[in-house]
N, C-alpha and C. Protein backbone atom coordinates (compact mmCIF):
# COMPACT_ATOMS: atom_id res chain seq x y z
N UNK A 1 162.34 125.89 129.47
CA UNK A 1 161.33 125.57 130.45
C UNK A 1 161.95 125.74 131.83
N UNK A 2 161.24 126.16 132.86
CA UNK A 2 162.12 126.69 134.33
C UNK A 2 161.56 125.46 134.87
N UNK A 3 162.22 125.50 136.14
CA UNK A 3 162.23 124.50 136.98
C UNK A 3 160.83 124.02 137.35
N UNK A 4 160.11 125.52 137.51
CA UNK A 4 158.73 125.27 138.06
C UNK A 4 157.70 124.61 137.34
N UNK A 5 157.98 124.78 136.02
CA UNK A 5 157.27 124.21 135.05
C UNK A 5 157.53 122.28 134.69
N UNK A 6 158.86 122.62 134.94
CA UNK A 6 158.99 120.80 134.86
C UNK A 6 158.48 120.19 136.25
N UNK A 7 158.28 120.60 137.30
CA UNK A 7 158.03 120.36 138.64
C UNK A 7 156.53 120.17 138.52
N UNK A 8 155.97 120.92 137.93
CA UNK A 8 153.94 121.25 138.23
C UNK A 8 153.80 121.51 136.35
N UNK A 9 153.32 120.16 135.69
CA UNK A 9 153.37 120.79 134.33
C UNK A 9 151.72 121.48 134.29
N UNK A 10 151.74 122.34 133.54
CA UNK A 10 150.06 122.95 133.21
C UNK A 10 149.28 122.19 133.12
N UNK A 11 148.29 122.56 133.91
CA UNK A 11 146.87 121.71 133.61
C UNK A 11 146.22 121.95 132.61
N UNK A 12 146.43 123.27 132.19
CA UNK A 12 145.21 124.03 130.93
C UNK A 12 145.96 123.67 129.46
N UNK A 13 145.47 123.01 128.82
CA UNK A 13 146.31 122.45 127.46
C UNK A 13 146.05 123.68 126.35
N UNK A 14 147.07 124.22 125.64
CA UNK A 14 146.61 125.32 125.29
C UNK A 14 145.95 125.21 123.90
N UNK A 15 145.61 125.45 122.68
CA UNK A 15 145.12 125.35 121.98
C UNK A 15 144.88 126.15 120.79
N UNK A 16 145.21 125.76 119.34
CA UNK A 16 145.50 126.86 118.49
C UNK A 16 144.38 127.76 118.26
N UNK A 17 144.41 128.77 118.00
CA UNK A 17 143.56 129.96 117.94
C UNK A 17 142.54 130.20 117.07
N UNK A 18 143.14 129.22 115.96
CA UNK A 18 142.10 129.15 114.91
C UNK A 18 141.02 127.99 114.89
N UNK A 19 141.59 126.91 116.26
CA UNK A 19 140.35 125.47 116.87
C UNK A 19 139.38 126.55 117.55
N UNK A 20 139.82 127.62 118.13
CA UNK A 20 138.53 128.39 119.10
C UNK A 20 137.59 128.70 118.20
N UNK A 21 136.08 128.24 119.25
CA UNK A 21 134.79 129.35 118.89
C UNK A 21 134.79 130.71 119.36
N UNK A 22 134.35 131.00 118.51
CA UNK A 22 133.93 132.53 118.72
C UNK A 22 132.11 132.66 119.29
N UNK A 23 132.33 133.71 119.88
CA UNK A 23 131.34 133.87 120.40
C UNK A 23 130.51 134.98 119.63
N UNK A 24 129.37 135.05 119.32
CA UNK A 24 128.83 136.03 118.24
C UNK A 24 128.71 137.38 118.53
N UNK A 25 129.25 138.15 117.95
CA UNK A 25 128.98 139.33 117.66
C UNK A 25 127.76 140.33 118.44
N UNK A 26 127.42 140.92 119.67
CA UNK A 26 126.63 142.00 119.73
C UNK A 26 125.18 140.74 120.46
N UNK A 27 125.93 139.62 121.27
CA UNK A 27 125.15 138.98 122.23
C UNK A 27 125.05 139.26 123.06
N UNK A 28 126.04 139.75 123.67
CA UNK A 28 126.28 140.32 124.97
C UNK A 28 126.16 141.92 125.08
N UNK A 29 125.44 142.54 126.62
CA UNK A 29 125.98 143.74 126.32
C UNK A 29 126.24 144.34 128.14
N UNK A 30 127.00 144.82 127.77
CA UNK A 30 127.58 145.56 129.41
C UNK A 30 126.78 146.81 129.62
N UNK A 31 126.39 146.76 130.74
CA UNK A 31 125.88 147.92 131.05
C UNK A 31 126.54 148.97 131.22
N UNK A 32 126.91 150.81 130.84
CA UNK A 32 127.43 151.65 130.94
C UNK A 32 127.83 151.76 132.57
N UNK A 33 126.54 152.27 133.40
CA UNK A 33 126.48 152.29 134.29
C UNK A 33 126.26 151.39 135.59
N UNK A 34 126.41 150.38 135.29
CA UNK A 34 126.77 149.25 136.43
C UNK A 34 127.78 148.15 136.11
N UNK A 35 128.05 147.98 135.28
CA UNK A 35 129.17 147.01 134.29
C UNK A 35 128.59 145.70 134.64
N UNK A 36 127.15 145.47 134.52
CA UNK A 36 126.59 144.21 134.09
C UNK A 36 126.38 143.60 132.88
N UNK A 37 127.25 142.80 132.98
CA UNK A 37 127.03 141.94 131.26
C UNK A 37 125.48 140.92 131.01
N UNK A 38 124.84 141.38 130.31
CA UNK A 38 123.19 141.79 130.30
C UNK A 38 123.36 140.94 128.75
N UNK A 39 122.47 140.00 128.54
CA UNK A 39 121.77 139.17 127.44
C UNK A 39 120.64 139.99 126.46
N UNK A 40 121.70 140.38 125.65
CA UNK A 40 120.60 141.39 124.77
C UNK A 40 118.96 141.22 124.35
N UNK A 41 118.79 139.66 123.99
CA UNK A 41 117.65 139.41 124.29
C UNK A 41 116.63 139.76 125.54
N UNK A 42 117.27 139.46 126.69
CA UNK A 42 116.43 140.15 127.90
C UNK A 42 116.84 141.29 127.82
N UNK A 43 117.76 142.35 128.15
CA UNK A 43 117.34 143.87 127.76
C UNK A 43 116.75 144.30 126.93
N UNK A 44 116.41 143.44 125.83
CA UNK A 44 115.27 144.06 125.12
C UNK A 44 113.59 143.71 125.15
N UNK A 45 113.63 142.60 125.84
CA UNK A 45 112.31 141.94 126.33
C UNK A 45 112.08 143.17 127.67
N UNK A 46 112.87 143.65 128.41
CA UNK A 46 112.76 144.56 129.53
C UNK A 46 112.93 145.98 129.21
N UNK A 47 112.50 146.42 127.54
CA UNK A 47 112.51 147.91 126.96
C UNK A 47 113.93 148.73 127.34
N UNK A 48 114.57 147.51 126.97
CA UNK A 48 116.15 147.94 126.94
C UNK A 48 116.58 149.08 128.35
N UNK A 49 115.91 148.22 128.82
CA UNK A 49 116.51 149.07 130.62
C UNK A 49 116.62 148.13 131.90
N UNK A 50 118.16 148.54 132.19
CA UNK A 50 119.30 147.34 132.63
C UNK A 50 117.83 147.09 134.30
N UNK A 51 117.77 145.88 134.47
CA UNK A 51 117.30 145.28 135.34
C UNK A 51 118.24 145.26 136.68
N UNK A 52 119.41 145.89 136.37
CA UNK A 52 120.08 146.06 137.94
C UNK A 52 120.21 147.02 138.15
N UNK A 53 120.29 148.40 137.41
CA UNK A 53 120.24 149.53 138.02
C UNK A 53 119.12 150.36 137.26
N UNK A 54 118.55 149.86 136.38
CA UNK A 54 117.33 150.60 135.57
C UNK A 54 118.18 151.78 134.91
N UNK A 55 119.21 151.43 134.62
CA UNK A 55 119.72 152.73 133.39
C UNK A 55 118.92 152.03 132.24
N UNK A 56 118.80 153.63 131.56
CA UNK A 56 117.56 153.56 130.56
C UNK A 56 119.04 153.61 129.18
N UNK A 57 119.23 152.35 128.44
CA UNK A 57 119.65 152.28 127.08
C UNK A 57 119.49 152.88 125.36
N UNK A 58 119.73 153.79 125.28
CA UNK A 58 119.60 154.31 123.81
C UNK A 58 118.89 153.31 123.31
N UNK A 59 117.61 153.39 122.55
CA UNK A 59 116.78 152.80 121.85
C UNK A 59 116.50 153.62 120.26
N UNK A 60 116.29 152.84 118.66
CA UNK A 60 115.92 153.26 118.21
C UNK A 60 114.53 153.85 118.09
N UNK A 61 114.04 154.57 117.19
CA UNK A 61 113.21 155.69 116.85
C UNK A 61 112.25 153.74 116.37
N UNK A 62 112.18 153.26 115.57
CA UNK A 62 111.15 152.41 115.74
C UNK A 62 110.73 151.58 116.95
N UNK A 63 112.05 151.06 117.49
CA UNK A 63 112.03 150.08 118.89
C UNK A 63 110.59 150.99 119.82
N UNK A 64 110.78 152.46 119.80
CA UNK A 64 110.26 152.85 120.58
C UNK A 64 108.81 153.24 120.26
N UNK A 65 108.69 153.71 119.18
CA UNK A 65 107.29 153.05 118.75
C UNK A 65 106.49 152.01 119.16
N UNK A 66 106.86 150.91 118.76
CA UNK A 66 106.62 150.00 118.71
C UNK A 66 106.45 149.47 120.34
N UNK A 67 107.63 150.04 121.04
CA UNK A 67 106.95 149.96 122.56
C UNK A 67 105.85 150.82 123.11
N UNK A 68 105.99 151.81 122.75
CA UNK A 68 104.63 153.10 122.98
C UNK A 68 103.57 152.71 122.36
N UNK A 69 103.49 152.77 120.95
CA UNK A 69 102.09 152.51 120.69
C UNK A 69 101.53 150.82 120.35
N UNK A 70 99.90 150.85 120.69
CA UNK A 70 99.60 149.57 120.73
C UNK A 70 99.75 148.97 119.35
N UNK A 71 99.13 147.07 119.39
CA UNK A 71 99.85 146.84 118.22
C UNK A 71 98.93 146.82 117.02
N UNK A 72 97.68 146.82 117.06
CA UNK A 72 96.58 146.72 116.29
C UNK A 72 96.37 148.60 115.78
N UNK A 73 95.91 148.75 114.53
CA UNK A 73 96.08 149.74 113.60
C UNK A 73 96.81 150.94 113.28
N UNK A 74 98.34 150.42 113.53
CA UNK A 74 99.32 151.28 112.91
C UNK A 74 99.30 151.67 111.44
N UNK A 75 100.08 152.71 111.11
CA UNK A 75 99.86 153.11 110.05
C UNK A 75 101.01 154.08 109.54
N UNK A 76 101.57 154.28 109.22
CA UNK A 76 103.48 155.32 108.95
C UNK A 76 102.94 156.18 107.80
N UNK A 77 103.15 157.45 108.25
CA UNK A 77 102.57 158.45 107.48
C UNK A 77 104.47 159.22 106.94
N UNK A 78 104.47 159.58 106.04
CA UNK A 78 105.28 160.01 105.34
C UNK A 78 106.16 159.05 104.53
N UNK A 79 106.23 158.03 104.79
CA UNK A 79 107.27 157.16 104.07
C UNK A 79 107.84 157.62 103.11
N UNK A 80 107.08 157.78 101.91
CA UNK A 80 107.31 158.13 100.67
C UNK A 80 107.78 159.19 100.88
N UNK A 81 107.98 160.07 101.47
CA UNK A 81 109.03 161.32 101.17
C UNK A 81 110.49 160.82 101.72
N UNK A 82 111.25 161.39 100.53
CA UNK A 82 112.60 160.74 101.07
C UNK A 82 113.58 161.81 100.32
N UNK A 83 114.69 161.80 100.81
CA UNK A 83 115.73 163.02 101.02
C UNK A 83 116.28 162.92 99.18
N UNK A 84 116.68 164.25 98.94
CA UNK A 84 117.52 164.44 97.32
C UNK A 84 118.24 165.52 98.18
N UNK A 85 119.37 165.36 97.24
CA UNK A 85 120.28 166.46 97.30
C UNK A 85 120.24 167.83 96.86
N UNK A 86 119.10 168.53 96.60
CA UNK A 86 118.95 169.44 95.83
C UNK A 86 120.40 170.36 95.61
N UNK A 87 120.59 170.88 96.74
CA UNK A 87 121.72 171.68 96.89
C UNK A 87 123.67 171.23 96.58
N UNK A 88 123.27 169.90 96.07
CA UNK A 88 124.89 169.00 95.89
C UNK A 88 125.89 169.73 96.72
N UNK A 89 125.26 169.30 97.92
CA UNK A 89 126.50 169.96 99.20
C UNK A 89 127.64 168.56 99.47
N UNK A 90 128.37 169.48 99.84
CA UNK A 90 129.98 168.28 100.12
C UNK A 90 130.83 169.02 101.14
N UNK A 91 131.00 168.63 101.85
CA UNK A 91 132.04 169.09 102.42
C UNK A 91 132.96 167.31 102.38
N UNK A 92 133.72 167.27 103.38
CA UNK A 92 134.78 166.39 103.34
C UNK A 92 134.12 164.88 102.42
N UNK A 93 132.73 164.78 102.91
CA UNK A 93 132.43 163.60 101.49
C UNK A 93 130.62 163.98 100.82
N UNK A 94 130.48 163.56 100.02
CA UNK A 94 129.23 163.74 99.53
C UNK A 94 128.18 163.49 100.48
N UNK A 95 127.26 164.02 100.27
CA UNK A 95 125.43 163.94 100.72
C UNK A 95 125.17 162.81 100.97
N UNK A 96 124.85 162.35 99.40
CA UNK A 96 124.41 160.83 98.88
C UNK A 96 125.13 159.77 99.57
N UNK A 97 126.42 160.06 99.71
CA UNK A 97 127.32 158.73 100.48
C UNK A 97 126.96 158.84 102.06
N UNK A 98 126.87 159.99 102.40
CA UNK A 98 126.42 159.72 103.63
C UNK A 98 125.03 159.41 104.15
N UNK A 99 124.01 159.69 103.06
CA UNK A 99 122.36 159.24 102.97
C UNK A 99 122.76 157.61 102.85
N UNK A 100 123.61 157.24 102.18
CA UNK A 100 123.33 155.88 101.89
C UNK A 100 124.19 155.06 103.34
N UNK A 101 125.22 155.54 103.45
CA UNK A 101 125.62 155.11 105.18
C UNK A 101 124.68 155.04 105.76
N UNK A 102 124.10 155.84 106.09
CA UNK A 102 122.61 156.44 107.32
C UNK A 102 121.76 154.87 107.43
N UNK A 103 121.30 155.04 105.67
CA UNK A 103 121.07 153.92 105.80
C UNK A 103 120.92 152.62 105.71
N UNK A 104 122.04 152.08 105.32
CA UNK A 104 122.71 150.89 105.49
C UNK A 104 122.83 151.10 107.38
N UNK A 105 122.88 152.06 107.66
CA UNK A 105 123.16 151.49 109.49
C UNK A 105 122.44 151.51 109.94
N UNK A 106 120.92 152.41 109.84
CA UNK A 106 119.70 152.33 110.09
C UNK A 106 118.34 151.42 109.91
N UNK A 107 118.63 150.93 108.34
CA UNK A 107 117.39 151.38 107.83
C UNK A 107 115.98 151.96 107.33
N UNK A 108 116.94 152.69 108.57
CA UNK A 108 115.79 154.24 107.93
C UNK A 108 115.70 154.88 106.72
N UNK A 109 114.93 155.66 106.31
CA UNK A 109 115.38 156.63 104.82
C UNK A 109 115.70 158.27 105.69
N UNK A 110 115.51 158.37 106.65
CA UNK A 110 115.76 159.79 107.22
C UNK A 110 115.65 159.72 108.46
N UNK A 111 115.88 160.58 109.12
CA UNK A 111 116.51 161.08 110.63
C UNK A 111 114.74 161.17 111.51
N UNK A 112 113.70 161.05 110.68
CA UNK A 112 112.19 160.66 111.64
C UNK A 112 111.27 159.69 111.49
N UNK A 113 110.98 159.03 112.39
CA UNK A 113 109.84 158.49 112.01
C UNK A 113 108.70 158.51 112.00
N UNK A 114 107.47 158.74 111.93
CA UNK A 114 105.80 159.09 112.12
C UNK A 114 104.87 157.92 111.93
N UNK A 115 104.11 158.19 112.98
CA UNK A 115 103.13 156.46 112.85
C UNK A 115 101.77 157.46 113.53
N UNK A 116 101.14 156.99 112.97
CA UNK A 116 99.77 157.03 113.28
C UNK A 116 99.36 155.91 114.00
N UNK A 117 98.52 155.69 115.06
CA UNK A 117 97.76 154.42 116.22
C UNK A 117 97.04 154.95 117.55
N UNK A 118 97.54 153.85 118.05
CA UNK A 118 96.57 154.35 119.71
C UNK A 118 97.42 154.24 120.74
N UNK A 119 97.46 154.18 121.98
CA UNK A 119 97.73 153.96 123.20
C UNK A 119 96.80 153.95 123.86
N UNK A 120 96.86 152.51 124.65
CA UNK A 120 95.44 152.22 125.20
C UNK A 120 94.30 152.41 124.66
N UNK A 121 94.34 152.48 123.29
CA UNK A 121 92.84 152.30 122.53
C UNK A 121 92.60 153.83 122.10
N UNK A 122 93.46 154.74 122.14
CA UNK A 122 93.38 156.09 122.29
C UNK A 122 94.20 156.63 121.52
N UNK A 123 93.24 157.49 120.32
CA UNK A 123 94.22 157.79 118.67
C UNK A 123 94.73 158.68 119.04
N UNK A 124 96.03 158.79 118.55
CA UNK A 124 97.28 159.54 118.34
C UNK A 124 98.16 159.62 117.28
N UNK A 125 98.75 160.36 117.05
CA UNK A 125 99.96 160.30 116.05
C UNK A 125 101.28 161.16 117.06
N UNK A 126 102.43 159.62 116.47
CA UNK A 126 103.26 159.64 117.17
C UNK A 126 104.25 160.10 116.41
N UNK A 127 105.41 160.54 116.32
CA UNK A 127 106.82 161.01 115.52
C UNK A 127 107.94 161.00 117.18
N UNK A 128 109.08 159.83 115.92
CA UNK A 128 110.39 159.97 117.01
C UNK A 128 111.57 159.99 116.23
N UNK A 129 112.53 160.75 116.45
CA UNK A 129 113.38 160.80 115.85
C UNK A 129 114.40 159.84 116.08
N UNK A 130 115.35 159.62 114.78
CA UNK A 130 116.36 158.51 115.00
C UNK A 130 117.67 158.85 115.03
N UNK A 131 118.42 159.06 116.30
CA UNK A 131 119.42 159.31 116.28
C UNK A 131 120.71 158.40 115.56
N UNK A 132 121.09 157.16 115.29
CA UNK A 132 121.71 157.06 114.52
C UNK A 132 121.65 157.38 112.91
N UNK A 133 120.68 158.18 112.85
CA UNK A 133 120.57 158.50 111.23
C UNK A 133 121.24 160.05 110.97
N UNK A 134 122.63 160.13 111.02
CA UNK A 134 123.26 161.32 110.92
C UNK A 134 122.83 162.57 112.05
N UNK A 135 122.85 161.71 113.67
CA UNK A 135 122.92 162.33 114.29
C UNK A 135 121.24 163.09 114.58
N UNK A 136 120.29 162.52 114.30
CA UNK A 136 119.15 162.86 114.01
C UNK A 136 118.94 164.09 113.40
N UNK A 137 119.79 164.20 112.27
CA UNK A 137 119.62 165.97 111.10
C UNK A 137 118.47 166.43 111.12
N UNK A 138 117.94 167.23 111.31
CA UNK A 138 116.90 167.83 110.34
C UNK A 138 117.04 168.33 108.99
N UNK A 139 116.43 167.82 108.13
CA UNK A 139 116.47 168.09 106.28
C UNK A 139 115.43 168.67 106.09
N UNK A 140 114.47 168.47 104.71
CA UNK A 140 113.26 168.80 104.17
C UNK A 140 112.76 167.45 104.53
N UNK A 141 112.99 166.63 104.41
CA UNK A 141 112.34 165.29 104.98
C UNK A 141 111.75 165.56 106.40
N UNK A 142 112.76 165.27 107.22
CA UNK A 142 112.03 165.45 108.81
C UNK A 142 110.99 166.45 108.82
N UNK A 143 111.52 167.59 107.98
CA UNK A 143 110.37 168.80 108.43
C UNK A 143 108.59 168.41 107.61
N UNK A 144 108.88 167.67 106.47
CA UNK A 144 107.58 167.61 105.67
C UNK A 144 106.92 166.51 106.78
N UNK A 145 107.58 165.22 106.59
CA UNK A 145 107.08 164.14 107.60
C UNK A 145 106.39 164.59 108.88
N UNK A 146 107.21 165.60 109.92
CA UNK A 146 106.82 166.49 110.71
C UNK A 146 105.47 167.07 110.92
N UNK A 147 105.31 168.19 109.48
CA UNK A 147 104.23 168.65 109.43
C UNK A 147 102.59 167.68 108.80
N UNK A 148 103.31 166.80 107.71
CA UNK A 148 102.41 165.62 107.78
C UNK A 148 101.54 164.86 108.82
N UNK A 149 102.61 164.95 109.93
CA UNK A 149 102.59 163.97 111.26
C UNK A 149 101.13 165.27 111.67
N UNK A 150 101.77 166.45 112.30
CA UNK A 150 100.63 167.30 112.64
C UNK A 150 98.97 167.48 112.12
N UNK A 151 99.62 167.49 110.69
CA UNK A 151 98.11 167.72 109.70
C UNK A 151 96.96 166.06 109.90
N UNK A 152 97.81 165.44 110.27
CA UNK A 152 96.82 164.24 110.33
C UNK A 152 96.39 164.39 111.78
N UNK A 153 97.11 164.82 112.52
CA UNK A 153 96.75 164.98 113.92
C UNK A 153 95.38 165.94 114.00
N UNK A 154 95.99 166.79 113.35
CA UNK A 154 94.64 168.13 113.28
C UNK A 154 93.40 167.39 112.60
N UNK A 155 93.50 166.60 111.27
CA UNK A 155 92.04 166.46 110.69
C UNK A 155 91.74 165.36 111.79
N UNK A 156 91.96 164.39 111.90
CA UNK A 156 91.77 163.13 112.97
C UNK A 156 91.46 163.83 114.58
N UNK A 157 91.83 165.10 114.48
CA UNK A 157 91.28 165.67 116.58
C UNK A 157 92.13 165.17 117.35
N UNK A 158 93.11 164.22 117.13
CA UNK A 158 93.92 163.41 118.30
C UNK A 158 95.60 164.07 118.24
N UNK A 159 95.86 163.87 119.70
CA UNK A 159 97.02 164.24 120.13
C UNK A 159 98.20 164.28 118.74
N UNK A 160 99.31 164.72 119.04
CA UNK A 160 100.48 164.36 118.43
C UNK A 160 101.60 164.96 119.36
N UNK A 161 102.47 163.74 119.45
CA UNK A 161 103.34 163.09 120.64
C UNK A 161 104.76 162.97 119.91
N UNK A 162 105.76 163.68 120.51
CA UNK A 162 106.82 163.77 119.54
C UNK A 162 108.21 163.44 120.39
N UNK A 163 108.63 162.60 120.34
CA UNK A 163 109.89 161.69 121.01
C UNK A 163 111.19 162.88 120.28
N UNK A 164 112.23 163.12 121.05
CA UNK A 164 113.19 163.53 120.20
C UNK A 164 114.38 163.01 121.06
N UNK A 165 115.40 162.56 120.35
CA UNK A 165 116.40 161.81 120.68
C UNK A 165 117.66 161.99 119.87
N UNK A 166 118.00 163.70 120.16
CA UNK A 166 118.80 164.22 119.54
C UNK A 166 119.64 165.14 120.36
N UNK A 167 120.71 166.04 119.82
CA UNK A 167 121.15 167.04 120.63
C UNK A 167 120.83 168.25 120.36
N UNK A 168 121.69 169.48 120.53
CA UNK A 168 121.32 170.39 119.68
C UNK A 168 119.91 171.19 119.57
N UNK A 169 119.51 171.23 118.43
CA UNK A 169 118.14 172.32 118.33
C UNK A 169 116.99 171.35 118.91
N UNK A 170 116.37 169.79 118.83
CA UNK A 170 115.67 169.36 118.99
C UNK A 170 116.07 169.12 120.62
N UNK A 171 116.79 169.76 121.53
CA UNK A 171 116.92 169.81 123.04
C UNK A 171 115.71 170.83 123.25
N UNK A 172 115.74 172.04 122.49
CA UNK A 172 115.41 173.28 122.87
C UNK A 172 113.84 172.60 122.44
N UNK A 173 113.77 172.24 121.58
CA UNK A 173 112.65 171.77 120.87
C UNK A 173 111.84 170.71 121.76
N UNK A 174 112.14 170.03 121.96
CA UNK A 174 111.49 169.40 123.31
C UNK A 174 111.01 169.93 124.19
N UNK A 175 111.70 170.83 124.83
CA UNK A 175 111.04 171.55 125.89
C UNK A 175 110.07 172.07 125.81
């Protein structure tokens, strides 16, 4: 112990590591672009866009639904189609293991989602893609769901509105 320490002992009593609380997991979140530590609950009550500089936050493919369209007569058109391996492709790990990652981190079953509803009282069918679902892939899934999404658009007369939140081909595709 140095001199200074027997002179001025610590005020802060220290404390074993395993008496500390922890603070939970994914409460907090910093903003990229302003380094405001932001209460995930209110960035998401505020459509996950930081209230001090309005950077707009990666949102999932439902979150955003669910903010776009109203809440009375939704309806998810494709569900039931869901991805097989036809082709038992592998490179460094299997298909299936990575379908089942996707979604365990998602809960998605595939890389789109499609909802049928309104905005402002006004029918539409909506499709957004989900970028944490392997990077938002396109498979036979996205594409059937896709054209599903359209064909209901066409018999129904109403818009179809297509979010993409990907890199790559669905950049070009957006435009």
């Amino acid at each position: 112990m140095s001199w200074l320490e027997k002179l001025l002992p610590p005020k802060i009593q220290h404390t074993n590591p395993e008496d500390r609380r922890s603070v939970p997991e994914g409460l907090w979140i910093k903003c990229p672009s302003c380094d405001t530590v932001l209460y995930k609950t209110d960035l998401e009550q505020n459509q996950n866009v930081c209230p001090s500089c309005s950077h707009h936050h990666r949102i999932g493919a439902r979150a955003r639904l669910n903010a776009f369209l109203d809440n009375e007569g939704r309806y998810e058109i494709g569900q039931e189609v869901l991805p097989v391996d036809a082709l038992k492709f592998k490179d460094s790990r299997k298909y299936p293991e990575r379908l089942k990652e996707a979604l365990e981190n998602t809960g998605e079953t595939d890389a789109l989602v499609v909802m049928g509803g309104s905005v402002l009282g006004i029918g539409l069918v909506a499709a957004c893609f989900e970028f944490e679902f392997m990077g938002g892939s396109m498979g036979s899934v996205v594409g059937e769901r896709f054209v599903r999404g359209v064909h209901t658009a066409i018999e129904q007369k109403v818009p179809f509105v297509c979010f993409t939140a990907t890199g790559g081909a669905r950049m070009q595709e957006g435009l």
